[in-house]
C-alpha atoms as a PDB file:
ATOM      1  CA  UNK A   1      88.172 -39.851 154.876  1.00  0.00           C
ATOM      2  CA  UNK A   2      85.791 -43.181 154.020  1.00  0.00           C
ATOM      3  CA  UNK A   3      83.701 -41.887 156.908  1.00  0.00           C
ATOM      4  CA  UNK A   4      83.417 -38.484 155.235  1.00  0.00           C
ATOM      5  CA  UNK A   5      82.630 -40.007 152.243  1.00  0.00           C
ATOM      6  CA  UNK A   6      79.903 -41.987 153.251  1.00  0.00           C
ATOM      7  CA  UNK A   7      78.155 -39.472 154.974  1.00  0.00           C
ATOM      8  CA  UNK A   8      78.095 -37.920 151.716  1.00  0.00           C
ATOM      9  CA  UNK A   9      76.719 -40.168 150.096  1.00  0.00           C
ATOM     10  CA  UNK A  10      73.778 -40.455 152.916  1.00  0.00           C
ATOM     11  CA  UNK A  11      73.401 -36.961 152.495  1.00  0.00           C
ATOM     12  CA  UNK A  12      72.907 -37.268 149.051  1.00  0.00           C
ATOM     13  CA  UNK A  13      70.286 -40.117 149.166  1.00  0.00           C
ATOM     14  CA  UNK A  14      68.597 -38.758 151.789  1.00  0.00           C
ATOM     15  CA  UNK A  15      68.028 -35.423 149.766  1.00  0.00           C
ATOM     16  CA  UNK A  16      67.167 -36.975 146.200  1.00  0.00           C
ATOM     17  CA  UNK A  17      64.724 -39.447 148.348  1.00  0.00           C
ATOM     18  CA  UNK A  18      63.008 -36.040 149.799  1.00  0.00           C
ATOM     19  CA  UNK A  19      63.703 -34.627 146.172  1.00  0.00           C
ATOM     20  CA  UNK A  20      61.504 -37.838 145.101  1.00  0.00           C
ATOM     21  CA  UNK A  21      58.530 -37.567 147.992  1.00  0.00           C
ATOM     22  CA  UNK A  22      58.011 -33.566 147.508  1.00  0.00           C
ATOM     23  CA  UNK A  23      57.793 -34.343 143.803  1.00  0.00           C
ATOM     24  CA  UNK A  24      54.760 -37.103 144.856  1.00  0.00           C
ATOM     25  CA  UNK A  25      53.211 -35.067 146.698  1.00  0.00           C
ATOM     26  CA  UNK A  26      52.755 -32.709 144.100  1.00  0.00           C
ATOM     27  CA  UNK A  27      51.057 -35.798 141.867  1.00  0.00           C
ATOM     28  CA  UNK A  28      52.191 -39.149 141.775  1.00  0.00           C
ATOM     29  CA  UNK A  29      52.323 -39.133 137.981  1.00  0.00           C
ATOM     30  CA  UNK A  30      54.373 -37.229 136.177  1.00  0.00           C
ATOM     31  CA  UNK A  31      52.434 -36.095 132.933  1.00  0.00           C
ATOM     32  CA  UNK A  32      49.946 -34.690 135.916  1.00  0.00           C
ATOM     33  CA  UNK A  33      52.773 -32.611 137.739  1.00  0.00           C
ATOM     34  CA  UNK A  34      54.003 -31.099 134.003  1.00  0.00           C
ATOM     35  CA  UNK A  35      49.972 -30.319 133.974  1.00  0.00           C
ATOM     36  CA  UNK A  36      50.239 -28.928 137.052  1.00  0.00           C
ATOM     37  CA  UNK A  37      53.315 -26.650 136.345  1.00  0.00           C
ATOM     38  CA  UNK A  38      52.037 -25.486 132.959  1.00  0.00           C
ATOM     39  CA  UNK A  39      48.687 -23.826 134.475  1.00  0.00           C
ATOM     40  CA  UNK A  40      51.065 -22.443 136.819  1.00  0.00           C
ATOM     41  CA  UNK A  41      53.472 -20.900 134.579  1.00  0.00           C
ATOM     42  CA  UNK A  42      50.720 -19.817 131.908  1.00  0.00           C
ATOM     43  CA  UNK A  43      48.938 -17.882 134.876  1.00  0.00           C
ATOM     44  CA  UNK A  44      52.344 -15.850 136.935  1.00  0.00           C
ATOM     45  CA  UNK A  45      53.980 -15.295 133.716  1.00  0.00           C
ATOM     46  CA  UNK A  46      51.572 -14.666 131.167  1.00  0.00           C
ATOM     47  CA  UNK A  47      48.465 -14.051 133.214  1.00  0.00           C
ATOM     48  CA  UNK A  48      46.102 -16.452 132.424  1.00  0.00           C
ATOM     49  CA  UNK A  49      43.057 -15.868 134.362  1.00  0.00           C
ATOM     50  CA  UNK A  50      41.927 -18.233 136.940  1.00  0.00           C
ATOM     51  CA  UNK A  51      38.799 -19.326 134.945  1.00  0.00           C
ATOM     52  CA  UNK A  52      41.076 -20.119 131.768  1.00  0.00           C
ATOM     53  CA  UNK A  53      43.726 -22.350 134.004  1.00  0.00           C
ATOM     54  CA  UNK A  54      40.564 -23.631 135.451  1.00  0.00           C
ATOM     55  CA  UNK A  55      39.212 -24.325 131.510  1.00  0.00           C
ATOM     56  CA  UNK A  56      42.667 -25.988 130.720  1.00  0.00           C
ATOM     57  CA  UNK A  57      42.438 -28.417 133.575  1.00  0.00           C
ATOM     58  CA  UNK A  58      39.047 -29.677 132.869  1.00  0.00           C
ATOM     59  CA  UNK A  59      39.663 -29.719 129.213  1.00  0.00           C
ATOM     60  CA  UNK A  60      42.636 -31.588 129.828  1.00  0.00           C
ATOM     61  CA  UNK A  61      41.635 -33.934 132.528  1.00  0.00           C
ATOM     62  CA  UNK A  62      38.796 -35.143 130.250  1.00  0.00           C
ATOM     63  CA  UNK A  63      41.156 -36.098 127.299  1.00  0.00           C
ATOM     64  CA  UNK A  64      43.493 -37.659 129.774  1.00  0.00           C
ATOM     65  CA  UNK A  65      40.324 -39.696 130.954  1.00  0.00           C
ATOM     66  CA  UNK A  66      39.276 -41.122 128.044  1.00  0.00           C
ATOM     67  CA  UNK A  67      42.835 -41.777 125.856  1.00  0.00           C
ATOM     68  CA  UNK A  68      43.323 -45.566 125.793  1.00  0.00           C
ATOM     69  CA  UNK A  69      45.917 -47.222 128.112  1.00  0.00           C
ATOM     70  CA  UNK A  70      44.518 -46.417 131.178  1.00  0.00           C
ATOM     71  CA  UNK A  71      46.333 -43.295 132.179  1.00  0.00           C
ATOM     72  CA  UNK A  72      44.352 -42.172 135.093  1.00  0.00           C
ATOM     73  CA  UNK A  73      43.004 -45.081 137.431  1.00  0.00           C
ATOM     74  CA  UNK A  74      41.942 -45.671 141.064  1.00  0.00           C
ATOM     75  CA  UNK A  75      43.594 -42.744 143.448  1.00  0.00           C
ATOM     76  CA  UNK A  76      45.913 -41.183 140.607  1.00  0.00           C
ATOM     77  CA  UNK A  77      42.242 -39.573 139.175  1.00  0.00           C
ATOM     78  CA  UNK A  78      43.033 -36.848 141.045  1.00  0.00           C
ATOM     79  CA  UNK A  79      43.763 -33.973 138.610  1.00  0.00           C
ATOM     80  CA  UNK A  80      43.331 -30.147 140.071  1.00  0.00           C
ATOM     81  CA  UNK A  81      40.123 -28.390 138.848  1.00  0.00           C
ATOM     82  CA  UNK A  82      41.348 -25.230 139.901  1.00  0.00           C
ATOM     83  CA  UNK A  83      44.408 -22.762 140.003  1.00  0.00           C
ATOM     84  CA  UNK A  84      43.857 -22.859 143.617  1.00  0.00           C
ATOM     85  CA  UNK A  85      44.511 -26.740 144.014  1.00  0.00           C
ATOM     86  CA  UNK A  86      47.309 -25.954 141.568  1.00  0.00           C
ATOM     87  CA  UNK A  87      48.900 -22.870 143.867  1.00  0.00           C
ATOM     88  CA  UNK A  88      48.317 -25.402 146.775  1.00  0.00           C
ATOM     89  CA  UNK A  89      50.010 -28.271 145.429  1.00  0.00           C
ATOM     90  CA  UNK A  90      53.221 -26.271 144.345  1.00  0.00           C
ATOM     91  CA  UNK A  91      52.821 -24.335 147.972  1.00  0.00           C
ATOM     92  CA  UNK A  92      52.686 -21.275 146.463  1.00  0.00           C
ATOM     93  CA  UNK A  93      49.762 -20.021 148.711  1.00  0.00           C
ATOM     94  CA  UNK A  94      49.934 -16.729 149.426  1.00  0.00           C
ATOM     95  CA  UNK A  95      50.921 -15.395 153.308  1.00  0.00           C
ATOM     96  CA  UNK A  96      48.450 -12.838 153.360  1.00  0.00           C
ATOM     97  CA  UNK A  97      46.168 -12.239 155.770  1.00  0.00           C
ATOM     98  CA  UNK A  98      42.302 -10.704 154.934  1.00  0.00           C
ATOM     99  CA  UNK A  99      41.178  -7.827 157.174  1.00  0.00           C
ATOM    100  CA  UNK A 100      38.008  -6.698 156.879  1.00  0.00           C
ATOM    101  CA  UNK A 101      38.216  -3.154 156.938  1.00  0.00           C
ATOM    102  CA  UNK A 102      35.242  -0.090 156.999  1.00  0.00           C
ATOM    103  CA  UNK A 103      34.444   1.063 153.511  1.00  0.00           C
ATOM    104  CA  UNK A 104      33.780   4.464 154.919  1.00  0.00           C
ATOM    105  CA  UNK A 105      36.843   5.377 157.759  1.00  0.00           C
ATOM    106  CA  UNK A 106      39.219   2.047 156.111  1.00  0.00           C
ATOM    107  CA  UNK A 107      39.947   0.902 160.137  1.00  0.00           C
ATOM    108  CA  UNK A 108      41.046  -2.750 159.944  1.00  0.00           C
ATOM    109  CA  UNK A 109      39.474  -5.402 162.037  1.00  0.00           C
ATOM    110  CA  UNK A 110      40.999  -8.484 162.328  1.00  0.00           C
ATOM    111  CA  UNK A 111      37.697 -10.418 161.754  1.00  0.00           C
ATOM    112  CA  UNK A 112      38.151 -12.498 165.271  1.00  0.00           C
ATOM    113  CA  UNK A 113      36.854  -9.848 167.653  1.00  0.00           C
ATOM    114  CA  UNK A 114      32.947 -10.382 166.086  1.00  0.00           C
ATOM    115  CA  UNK A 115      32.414  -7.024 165.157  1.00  0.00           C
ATOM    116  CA  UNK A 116      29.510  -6.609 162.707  1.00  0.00           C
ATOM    117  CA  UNK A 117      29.841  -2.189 163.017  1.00  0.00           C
ATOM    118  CA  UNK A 118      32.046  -0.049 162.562  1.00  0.00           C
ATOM    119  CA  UNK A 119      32.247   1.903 166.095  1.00  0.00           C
ATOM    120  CA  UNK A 120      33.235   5.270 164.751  1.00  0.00           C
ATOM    121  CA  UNK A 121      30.783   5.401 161.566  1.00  0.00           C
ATOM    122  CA  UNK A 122      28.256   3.112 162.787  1.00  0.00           C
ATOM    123  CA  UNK A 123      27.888   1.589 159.828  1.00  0.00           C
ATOM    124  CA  UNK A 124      27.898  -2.482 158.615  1.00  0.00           C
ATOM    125  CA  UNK A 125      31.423  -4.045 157.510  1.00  0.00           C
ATOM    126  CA  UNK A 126      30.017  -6.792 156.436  1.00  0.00           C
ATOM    127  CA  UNK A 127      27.236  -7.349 153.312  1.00  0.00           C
ATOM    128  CA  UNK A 128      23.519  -8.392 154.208  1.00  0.00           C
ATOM    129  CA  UNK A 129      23.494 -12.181 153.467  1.00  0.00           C
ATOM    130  CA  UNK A 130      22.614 -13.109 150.181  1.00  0.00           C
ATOM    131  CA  UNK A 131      19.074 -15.518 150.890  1.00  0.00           C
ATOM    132  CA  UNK A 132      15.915 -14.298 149.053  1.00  0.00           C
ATOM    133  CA  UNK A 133      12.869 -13.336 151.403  1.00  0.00           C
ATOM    134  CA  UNK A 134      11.400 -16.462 150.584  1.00  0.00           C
ATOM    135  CA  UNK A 135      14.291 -18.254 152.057  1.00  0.00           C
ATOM    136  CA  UNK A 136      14.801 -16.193 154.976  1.00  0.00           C
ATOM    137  CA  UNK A 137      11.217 -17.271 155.918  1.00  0.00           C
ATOM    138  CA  UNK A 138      10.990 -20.469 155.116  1.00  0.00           C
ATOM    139  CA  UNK A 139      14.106 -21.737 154.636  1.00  0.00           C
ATOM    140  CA  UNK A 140      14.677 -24.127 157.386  1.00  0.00           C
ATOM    141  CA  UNK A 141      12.181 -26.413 155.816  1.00  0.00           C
ATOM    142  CA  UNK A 142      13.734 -26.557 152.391  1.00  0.00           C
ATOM    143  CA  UNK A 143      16.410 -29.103 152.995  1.00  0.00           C
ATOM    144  CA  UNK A 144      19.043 -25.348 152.709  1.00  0.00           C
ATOM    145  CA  UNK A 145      22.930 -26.070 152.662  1.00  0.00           C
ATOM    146  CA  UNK A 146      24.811 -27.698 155.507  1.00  0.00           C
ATOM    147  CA  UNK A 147      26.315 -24.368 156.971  1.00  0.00           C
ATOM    148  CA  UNK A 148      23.110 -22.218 156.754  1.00  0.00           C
ATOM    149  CA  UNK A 149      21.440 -21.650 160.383  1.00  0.00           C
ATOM    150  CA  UNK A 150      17.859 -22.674 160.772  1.00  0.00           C
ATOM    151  CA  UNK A 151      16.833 -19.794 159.540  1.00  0.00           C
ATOM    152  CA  UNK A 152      18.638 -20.395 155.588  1.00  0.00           C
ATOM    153  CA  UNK A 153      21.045 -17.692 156.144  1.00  0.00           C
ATOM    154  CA  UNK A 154      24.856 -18.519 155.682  1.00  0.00           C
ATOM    155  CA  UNK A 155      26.696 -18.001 159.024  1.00  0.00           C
ATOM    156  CA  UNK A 156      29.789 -16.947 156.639  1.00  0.00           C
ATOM    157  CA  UNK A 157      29.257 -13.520 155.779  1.00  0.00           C
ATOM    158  CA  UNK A 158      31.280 -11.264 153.560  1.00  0.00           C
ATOM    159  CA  UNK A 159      32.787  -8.220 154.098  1.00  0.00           C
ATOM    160  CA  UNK A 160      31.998  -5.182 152.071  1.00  0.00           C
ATOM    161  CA  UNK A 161      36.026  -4.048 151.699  1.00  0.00           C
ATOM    162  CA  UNK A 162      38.731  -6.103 152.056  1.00  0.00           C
ATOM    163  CA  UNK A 163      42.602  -5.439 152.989  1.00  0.00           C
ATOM    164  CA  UNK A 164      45.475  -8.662 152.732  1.00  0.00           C
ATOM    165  CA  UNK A 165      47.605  -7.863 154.928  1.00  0.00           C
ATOM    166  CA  UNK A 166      51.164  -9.411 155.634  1.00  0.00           C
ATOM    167  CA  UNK A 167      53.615  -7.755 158.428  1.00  0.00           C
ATOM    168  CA  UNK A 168      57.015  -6.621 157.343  1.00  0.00           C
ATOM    169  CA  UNK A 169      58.603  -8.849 159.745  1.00  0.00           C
ATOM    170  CA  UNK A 170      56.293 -11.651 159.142  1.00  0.00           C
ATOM    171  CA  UNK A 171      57.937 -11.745 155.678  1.00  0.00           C
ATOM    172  CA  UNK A 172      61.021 -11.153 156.394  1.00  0.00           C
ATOM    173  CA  UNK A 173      61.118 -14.082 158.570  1.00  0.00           C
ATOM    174  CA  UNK A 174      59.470 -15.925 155.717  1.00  0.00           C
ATOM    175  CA  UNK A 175      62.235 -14.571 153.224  1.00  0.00           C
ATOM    176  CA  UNK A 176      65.055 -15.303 154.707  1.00  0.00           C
ATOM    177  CA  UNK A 177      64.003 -18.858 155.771  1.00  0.00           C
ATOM    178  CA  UNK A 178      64.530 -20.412 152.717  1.00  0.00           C
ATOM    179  CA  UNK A 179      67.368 -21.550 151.103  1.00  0.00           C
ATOM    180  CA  UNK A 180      70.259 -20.051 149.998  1.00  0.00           C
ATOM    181  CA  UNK A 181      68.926 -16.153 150.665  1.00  0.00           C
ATOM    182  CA  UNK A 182      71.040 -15.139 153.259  1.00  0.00           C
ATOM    183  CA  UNK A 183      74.571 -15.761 150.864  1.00  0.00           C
ATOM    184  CA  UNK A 184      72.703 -14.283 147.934  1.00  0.00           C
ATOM    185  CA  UNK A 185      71.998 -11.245 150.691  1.00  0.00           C
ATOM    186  CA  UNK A 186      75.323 -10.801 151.095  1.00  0.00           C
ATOM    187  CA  UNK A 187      76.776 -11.024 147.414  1.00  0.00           C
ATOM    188  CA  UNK A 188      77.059  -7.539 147.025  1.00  0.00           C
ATOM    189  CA  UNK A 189      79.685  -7.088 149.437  1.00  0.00           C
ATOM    190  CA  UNK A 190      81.959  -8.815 147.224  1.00  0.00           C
ATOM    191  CA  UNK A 191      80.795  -7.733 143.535  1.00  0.00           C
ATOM    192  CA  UNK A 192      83.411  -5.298 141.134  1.00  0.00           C
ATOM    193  CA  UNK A 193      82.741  -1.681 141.049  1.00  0.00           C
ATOM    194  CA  UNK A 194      83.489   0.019 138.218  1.00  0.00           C
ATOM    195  CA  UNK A 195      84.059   3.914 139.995  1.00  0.00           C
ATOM    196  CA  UNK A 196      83.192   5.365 137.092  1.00  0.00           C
ATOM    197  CA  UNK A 197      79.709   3.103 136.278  1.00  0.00           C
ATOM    198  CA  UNK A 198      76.824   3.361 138.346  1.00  0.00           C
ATOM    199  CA  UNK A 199      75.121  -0.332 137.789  1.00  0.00           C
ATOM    200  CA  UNK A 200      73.508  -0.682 140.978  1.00  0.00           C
ATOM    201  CA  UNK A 201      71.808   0.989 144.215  1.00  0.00           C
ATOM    202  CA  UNK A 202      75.038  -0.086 145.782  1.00  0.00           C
ATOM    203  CA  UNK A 203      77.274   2.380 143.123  1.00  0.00           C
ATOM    204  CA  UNK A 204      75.256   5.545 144.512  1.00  0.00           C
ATOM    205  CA  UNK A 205      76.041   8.133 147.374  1.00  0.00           C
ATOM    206  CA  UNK A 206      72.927   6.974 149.407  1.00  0.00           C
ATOM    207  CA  UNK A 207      74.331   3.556 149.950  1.00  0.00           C
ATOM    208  CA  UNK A 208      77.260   4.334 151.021  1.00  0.00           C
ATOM    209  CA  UNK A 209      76.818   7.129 153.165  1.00  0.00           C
ATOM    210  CA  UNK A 210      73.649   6.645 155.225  1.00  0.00           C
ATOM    211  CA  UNK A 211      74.707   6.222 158.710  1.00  0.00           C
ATOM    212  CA  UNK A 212      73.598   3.379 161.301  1.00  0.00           C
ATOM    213  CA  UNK A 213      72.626   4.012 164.960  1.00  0.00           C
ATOM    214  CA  UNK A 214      76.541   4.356 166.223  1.00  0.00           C
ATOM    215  CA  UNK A 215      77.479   6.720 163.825  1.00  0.00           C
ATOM    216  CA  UNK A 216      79.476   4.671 161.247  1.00  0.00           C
ATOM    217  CA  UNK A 217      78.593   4.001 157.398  1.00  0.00           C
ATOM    218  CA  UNK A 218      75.710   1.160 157.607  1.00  0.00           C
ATOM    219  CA  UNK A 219      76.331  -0.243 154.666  1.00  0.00           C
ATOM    220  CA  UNK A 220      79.974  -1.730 154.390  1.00  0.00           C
ATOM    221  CA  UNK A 221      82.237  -4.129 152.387  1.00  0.00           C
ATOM    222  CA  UNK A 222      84.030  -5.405 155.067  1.00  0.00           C
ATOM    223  CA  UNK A 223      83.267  -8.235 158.348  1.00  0.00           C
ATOM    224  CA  UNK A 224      80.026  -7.516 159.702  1.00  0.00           C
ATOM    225  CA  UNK A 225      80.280 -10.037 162.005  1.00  0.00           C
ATOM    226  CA  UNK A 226      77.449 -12.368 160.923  1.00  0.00           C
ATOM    227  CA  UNK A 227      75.362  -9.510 161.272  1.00  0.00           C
ATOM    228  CA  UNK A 228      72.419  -9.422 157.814  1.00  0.00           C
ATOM    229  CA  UNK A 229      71.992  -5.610 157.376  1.00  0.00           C
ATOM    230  CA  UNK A 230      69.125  -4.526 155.084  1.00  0.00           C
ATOM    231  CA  UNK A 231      68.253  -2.135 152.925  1.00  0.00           C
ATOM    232  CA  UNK A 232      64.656  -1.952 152.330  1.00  0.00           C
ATOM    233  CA  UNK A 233      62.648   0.244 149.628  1.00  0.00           C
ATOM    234  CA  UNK A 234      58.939   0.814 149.565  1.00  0.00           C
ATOM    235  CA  UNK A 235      56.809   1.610 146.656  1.00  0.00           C
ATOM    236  CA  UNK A 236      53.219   2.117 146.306  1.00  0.00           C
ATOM    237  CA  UNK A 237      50.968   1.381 142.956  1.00  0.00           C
ATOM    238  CA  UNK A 238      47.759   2.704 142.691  1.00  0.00           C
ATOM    239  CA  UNK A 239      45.058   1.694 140.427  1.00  0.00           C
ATOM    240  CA  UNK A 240      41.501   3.023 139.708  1.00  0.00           C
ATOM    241  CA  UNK A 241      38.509   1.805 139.699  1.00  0.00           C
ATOM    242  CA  UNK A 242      38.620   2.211 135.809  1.00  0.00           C
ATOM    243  CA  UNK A 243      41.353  -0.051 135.331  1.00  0.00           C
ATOM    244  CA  UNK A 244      41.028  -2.381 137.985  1.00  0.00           C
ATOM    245  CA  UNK A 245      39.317  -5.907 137.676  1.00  0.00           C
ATOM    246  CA  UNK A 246      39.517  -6.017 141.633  1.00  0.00           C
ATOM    247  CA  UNK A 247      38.069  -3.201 142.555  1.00  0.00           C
ATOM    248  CA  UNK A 248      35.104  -2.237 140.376  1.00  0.00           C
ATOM    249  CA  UNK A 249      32.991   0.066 142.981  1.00  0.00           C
ATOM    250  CA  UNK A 250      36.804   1.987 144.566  1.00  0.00           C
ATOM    251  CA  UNK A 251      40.108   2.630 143.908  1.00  0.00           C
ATOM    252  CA  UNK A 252      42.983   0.290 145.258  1.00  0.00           C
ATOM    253  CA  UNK A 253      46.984   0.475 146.090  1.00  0.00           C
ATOM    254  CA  UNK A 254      49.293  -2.304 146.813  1.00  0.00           C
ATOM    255  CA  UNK A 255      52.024  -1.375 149.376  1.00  0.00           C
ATOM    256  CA  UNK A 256      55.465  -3.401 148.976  1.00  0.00           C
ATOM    257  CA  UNK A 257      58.873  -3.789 150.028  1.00  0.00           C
ATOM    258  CA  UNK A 258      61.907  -4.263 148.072  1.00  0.00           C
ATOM    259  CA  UNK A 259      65.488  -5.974 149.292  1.00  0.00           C
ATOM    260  CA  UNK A 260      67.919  -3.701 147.954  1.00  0.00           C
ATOM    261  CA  UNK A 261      71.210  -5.923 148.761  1.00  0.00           C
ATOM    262  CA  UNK A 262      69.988  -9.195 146.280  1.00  0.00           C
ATOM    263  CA  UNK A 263      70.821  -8.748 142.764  1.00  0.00           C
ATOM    264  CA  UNK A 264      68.417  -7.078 140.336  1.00  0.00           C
ATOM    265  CA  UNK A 265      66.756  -9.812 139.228  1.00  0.00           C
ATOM    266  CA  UNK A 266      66.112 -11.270 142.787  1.00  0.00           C
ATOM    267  CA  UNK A 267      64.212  -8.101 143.930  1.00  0.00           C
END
């Protein structure tokens, strides 16, 4: 029993010290990190635009600069500029992939393969580099940017459409990696129906008659033998060019998946 206990208390110390280095290496002080989580939370859940976070940060980090006391010295001046730095910090980086894709047929390319044409419209995927004439002629002598060729052009060119792109197993894998997901997965199998309430997906005749490859009902309340079994909707939302601030010259549509077994306000 002592020994049980003490590897308790290990277990504890070790997580609260892991607690304590995630929470440094988010910012080591911790007016910065509330900084850091307020730019967050203003932009996912009342959708401040990346050029206001970026405004709040600035404005912010100059006040913090010049209050008295010394707040920000030496290697703690490091205060995000951008909702980028912020999203990077909190690792909340997206897992999507960008595709460059033809704006005429919409094939994907996976950008690695150097392909400047489309093969079955023969026409350019990616945008003429930006460089004025005068650059593209002279531009070598003009002392250009570090990642321009010798002729001033920037080897990094941009594609005229776009498509981010992550698999369905890719985030599935992703999903059910962290913590706690698998149990909350599984809740349903042991939540009250009311017969004669229909609160949930699970309540309807879909759920519980849809049949798995042997024949038998694939959803089920009973031992399914460690085995996670999903049920997986898919919606598509389309927005216009009209009323989209992403897509000013086409239309665009974001495909998605939804985990039916978690609880309403996990999907």
């Amino acid at each position: 029993m002592p020994a049980q206990l003490e590897s308790s208390d290990s277990e504890s110390e070790a997580s609260v010290q892991s607690e304590s280095a995630d929470l440094i290496g988010i910012h080591p002080l911790p007016y910065i990190r509330c900084l850091i989580y307020l730019v967050a939370v203003l932009h996912t859940k009342h959708h401040a635009s990346y050029q206001e976070c970026a405004l709040i940060l600035k404005a912010l980090g100059f006040i913090l600069r010049r209050l008295p006391g010394n707040l920000l010295t030496g290697d703690e001046d490091d205060i995000p500029k951008t909702l980028t730095t912020v999203f990077n910090r909190l690792g909340l980086g997206d897992k999507f992939k960008i595709h460059p894709i033809c704006h005429v047929c919409y094939r994907i390319f996976t950008g690695d393969e150097g392909t400047t044409f489309c093969p079955t419209c023969l026409v350019e995927i990616y945008r003429p580099r930006g460089r004025q004439l005068f650059r593209r002629l002279f531009g070598a002598g003009l002392g250009g940017d570090d990642n321009e060729d010798d002729l001033g052009f920037n080897p990094q060119r941009t594609p005229n459409l776009v498509q981010p792109i992550q698999s369905l197993a890719d985030g599935l894998r992703e999903f059910l990696a962290r913590p706690g997901m698998v149990d909350a997965i599984n809740k349903w199998k042991t939540r009250q129906v009311d017969p004669d309430e229909l609160k949930s997906i699970q309540d309807g005749n879909a759920w519980k008659t849809v049949k798995g490859p042997d024949g038998r009902s694939f959803f089920f309340h009973g031992d399914s033998g460690n085995e996670i079994r999903l049920g997986l909707s898919m919606s598509l939302d389309w927005f216009s060019k009209k009323t989209s601030s992403y897509g000013p010259s086409h239309s665009s549509g974001v495909l998605s998946f939804s985990i039916q077994n978690l609880e309403d306000s996990l999907r």
